[in-house]
C-alpha atoms as a PDB file:
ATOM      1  CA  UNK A   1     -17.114   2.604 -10.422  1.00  0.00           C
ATOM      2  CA  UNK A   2     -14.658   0.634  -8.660  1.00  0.00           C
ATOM      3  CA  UNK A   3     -11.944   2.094  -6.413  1.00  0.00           C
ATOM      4  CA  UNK A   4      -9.060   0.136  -5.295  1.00  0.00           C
ATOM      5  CA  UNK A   5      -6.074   1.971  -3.221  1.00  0.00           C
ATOM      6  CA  UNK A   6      -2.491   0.883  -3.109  1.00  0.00           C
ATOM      7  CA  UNK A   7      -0.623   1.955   0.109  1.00  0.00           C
ATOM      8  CA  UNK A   8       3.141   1.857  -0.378  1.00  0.00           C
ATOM      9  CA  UNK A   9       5.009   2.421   2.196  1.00  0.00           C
ATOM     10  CA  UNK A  10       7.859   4.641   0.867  1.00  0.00           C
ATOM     11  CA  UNK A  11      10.170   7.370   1.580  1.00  0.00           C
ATOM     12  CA  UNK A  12      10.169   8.224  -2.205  1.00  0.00           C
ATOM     13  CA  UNK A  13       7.480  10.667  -3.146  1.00  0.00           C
ATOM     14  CA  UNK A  14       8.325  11.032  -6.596  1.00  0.00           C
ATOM     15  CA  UNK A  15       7.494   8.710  -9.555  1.00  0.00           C
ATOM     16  CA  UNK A  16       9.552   6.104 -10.248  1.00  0.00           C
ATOM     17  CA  UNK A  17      11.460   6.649 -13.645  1.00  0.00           C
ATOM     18  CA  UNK A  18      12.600   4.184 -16.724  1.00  0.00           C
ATOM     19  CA  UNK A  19      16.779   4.509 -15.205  1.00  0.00           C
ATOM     20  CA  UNK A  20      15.402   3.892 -11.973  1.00  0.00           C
ATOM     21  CA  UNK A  21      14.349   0.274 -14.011  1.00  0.00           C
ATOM     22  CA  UNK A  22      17.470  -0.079 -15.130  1.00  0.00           C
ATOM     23  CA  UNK A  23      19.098  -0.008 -11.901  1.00  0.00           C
ATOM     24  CA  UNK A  24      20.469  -3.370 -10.965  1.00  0.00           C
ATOM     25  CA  UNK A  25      21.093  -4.251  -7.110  1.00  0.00           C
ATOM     26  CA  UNK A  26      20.106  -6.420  -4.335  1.00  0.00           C
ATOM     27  CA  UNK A  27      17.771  -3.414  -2.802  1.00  0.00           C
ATOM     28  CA  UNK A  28      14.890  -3.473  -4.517  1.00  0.00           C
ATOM     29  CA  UNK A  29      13.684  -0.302  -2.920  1.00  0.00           C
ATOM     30  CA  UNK A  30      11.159   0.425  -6.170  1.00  0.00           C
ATOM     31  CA  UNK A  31       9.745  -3.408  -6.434  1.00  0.00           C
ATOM     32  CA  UNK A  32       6.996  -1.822  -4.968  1.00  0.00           C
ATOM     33  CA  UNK A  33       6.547   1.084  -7.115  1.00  0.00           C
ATOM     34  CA  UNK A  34       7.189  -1.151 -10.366  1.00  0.00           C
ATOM     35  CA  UNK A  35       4.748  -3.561  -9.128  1.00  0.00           C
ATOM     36  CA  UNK A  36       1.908  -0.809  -8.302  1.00  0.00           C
ATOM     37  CA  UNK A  37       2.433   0.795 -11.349  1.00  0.00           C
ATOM     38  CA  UNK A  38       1.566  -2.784 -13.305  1.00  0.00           C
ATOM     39  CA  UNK A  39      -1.931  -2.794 -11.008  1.00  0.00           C
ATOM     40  CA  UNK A  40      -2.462   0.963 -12.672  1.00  0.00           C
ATOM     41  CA  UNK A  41      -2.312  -0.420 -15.938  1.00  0.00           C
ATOM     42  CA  UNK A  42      -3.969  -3.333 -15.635  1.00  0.00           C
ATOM     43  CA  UNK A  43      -6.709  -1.392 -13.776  1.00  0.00           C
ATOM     44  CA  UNK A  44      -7.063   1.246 -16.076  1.00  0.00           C
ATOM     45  CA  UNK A  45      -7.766  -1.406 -19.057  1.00  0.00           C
ATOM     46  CA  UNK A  46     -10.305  -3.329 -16.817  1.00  0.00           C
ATOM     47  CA  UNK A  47     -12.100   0.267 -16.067  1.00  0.00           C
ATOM     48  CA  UNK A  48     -11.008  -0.109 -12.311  1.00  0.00           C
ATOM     49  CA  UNK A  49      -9.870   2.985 -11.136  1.00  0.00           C
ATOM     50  CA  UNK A  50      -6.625   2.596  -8.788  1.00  0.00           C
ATOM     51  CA  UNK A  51      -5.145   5.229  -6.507  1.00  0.00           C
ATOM     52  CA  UNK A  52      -1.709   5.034  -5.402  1.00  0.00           C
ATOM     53  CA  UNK A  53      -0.769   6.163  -1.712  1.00  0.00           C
ATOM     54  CA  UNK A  54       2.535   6.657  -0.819  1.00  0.00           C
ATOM     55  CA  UNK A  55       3.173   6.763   3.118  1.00  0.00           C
ATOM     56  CA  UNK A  56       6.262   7.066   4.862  1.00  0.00           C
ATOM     57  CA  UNK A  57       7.696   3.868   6.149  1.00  0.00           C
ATOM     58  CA  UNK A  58       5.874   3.929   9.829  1.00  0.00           C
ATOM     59  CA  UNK A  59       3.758   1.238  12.003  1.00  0.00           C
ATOM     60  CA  UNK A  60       1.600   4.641  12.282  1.00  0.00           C
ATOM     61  CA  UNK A  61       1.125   6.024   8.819  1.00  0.00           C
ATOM     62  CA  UNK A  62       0.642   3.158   7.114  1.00  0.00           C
ATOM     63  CA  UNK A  63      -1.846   2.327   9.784  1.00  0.00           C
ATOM     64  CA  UNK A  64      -3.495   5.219   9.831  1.00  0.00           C
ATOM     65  CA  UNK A  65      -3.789   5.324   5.735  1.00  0.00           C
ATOM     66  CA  UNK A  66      -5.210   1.652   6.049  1.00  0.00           C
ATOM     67  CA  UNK A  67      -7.696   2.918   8.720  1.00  0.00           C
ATOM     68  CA  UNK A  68      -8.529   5.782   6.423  1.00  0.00           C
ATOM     69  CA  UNK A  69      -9.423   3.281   3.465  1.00  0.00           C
ATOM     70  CA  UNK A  70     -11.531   1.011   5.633  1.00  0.00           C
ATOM     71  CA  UNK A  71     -13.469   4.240   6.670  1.00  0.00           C
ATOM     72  CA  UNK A  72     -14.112   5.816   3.045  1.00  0.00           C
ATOM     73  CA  UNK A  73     -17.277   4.367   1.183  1.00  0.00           C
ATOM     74  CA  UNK A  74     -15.614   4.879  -2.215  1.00  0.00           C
ATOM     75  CA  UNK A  75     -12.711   2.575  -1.790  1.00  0.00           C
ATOM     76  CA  UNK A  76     -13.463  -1.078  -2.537  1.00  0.00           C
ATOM     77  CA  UNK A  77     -10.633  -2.894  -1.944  1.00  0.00           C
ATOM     78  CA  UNK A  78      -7.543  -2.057  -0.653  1.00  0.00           C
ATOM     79  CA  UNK A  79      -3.549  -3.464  -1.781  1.00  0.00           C
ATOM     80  CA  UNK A  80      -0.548  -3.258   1.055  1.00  0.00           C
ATOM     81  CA  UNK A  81       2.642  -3.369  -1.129  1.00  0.00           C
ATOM     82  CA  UNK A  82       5.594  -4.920   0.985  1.00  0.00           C
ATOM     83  CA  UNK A  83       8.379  -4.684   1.742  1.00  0.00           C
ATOM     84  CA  UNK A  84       7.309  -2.393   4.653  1.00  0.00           C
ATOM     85  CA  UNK A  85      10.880  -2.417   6.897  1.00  0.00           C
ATOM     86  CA  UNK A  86      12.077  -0.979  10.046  1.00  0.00           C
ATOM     87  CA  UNK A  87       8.523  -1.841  11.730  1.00  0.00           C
ATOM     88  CA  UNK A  88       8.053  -2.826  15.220  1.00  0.00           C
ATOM     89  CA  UNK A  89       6.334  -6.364  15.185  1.00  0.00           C
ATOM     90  CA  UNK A  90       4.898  -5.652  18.542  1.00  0.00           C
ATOM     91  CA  UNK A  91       1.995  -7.325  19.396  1.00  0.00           C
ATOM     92  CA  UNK A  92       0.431  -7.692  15.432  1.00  0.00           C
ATOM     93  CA  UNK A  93      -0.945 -11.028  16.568  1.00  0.00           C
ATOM     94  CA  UNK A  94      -2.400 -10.445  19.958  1.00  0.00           C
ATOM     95  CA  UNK A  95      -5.621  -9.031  19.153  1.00  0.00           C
ATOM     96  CA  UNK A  96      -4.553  -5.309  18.010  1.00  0.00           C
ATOM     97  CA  UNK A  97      -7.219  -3.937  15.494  1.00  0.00           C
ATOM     98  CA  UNK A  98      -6.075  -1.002  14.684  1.00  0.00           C
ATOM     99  CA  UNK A  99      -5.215  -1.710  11.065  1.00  0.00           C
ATOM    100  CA  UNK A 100      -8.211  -3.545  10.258  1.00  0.00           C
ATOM    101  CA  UNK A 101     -11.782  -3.497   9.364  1.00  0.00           C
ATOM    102  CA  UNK A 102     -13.739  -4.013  12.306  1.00  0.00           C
ATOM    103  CA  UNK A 103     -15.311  -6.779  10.534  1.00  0.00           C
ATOM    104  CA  UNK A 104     -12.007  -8.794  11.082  1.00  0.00           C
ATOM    105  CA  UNK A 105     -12.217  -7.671  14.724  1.00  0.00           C
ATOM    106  CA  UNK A 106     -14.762  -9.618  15.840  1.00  0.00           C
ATOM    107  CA  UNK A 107     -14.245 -13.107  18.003  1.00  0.00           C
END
């Protein structure tokens, strides 16, 4: 069966709730709960199975958790939900593999 992972990069570790919908602002600090619990559903009807993870808002953890997917022969394709804030851009363009397969890593 099909795997796919959704890493979201959140300092809320509890489901999101039907007021939390209803809340109206300019942070939209569960767009990416909302939005991964529409891939559930839609997964779940297609037979896909999807697997939430929720990491705290890091460069390392959500690193590490991608790593982790790109190691584990069950997982066939894995989703990044943004926004991911507070990150240090660093060097994500010069050649730093960390997060990625290492068949992106190749010249």
């Amino acid at each position: 069966q099909i795997k796919l992972v959704g890493i979201l990069a959140t300092n809320n570790t509890h489901p999101i709730t039907d007021e939390d919908c209803n809340l109206s602002s300019d942070n939209d600090s569960h767009g990416n709960e909302l939005y991964s619990e529409q891939i559930a559903s839609i997964c779940s009807v297609d037979g896909i199975t999807y697997e939430p993870w929720r990491v705290p808002p890091t460069r390392e953890s959500i690193e590490r958790a991608i790593q982790h997917a790109n190691e584990r022969l069950d997982v066939h394709g894995i989703l990044v939900f943004y926004p991911i804030e507070n990150l240090d851009r660093g060097d994500d363009n010069e050649g730093n593999c960390s997060a990625r397969g290492p068949y992106k890593c190749k010249s």
